[in-house]
Protein backbone atom coordinates (compact mmCIF):
# COMPACT_ATOMS: atom_id res chain seq x y z
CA UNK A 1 -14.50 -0.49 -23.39
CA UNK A 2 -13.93 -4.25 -22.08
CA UNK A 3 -13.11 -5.06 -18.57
CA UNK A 4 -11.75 -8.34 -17.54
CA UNK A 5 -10.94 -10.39 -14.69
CA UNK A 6 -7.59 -13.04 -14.88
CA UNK A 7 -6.17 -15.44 -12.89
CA UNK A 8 -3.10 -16.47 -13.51
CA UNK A 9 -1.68 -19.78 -12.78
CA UNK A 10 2.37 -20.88 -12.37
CA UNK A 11 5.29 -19.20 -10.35
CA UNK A 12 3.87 -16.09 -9.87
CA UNK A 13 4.66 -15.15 -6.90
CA UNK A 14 7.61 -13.31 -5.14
CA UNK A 15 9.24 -12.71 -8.83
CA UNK A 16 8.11 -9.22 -9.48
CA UNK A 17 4.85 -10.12 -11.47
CA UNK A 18 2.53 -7.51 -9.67
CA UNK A 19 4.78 -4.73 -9.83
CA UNK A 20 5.67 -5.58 -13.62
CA UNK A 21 1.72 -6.14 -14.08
CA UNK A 22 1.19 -2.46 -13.12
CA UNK A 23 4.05 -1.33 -15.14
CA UNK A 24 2.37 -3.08 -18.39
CA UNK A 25 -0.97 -1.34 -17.62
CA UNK A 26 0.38 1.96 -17.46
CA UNK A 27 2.01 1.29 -20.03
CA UNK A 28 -0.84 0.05 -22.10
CA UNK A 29 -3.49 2.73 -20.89
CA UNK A 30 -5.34 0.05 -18.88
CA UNK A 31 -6.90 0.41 -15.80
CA UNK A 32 -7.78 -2.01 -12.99
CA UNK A 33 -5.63 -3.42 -10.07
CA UNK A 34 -3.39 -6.62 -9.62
CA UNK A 35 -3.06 -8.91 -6.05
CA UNK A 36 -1.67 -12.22 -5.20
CA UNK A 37 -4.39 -14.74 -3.90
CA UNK A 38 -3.44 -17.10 -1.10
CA UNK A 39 -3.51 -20.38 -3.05
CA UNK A 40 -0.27 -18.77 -4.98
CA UNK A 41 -2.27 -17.70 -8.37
CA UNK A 42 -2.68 -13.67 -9.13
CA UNK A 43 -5.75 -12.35 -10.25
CA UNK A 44 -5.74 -8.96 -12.17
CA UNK A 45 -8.66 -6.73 -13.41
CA UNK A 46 -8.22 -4.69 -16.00
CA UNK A 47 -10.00 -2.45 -17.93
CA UNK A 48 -9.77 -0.11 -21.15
CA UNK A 49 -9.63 -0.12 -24.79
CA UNK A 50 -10.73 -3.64 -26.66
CA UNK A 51 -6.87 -3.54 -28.16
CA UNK A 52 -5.62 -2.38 -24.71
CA UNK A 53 -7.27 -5.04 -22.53
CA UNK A 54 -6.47 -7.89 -25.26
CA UNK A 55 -2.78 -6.61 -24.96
CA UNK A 56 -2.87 -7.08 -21.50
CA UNK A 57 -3.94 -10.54 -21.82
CA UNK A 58 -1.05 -11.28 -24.00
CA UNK A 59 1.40 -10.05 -21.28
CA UNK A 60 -0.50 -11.56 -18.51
CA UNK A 61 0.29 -15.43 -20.75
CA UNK A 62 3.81 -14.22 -20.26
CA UNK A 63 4.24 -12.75 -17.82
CA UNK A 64 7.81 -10.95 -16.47
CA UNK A 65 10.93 -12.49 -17.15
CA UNK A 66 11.12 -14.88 -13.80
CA UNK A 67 7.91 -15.78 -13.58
CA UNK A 68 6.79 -19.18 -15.27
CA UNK A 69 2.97 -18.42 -16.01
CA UNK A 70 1.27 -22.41 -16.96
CA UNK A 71 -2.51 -20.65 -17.96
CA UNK A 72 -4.42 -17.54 -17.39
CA UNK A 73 -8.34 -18.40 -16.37
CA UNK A 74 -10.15 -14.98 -18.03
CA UNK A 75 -13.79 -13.56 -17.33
CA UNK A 76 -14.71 -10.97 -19.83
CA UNK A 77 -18.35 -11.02 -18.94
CA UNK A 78 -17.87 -7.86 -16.53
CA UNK A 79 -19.55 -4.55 -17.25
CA UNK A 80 -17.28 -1.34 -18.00
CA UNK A 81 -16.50 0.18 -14.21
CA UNK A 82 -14.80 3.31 -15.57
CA UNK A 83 -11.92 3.03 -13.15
CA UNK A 84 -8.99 5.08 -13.48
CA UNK A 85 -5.43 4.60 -12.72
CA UNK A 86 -3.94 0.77 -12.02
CA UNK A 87 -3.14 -0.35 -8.89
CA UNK A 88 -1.23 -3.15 -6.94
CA UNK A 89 -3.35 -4.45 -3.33
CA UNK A 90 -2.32 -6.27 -0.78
């Protein structure tokens, strides 16, 4: 398992990213949740397989079509949580 924390950097906001970011997840098996941070960034956690999580990652440097991502900040230092399910927060 591998659990990571992002924050990604660009226009991220108000273009669909979180929603798209939880469609990825499920998509992907991944767990975790996805929120937009007051300084306009959106930090994501996310959690699963090593191949899961590291596919993730790739979307996250893309991000959905209207969004213009310019770098993703990751912490992969954080123990396995065993969450289930992905979610977006306020």
């Amino acid at each position: 398992m591998k659990r990571i924390r992002a924050i990604v950097r660009g226009d991220v906001q108000g273009v669909g990213f979180r929603a798209a970011a939880a469609q990825q997840a499920r998509r992907l098996n991944v767990a975790g949740w996805v929120r937009n941070l007051r300084d306009g960034n959106v930090e994501v956690e996310a959690e699963g397989t090593v191949e899961a999580v590291d596919g993730m990652i790739q979307w996250l440097r893309r991000g959905p079509s209207l969004a213009r991502v310019t770098g993703v900040d990751i912490d992969d230092s954080l123990p396995p949580a065993h969450q289930e399910g992905f979610s977006i927060r306020p």
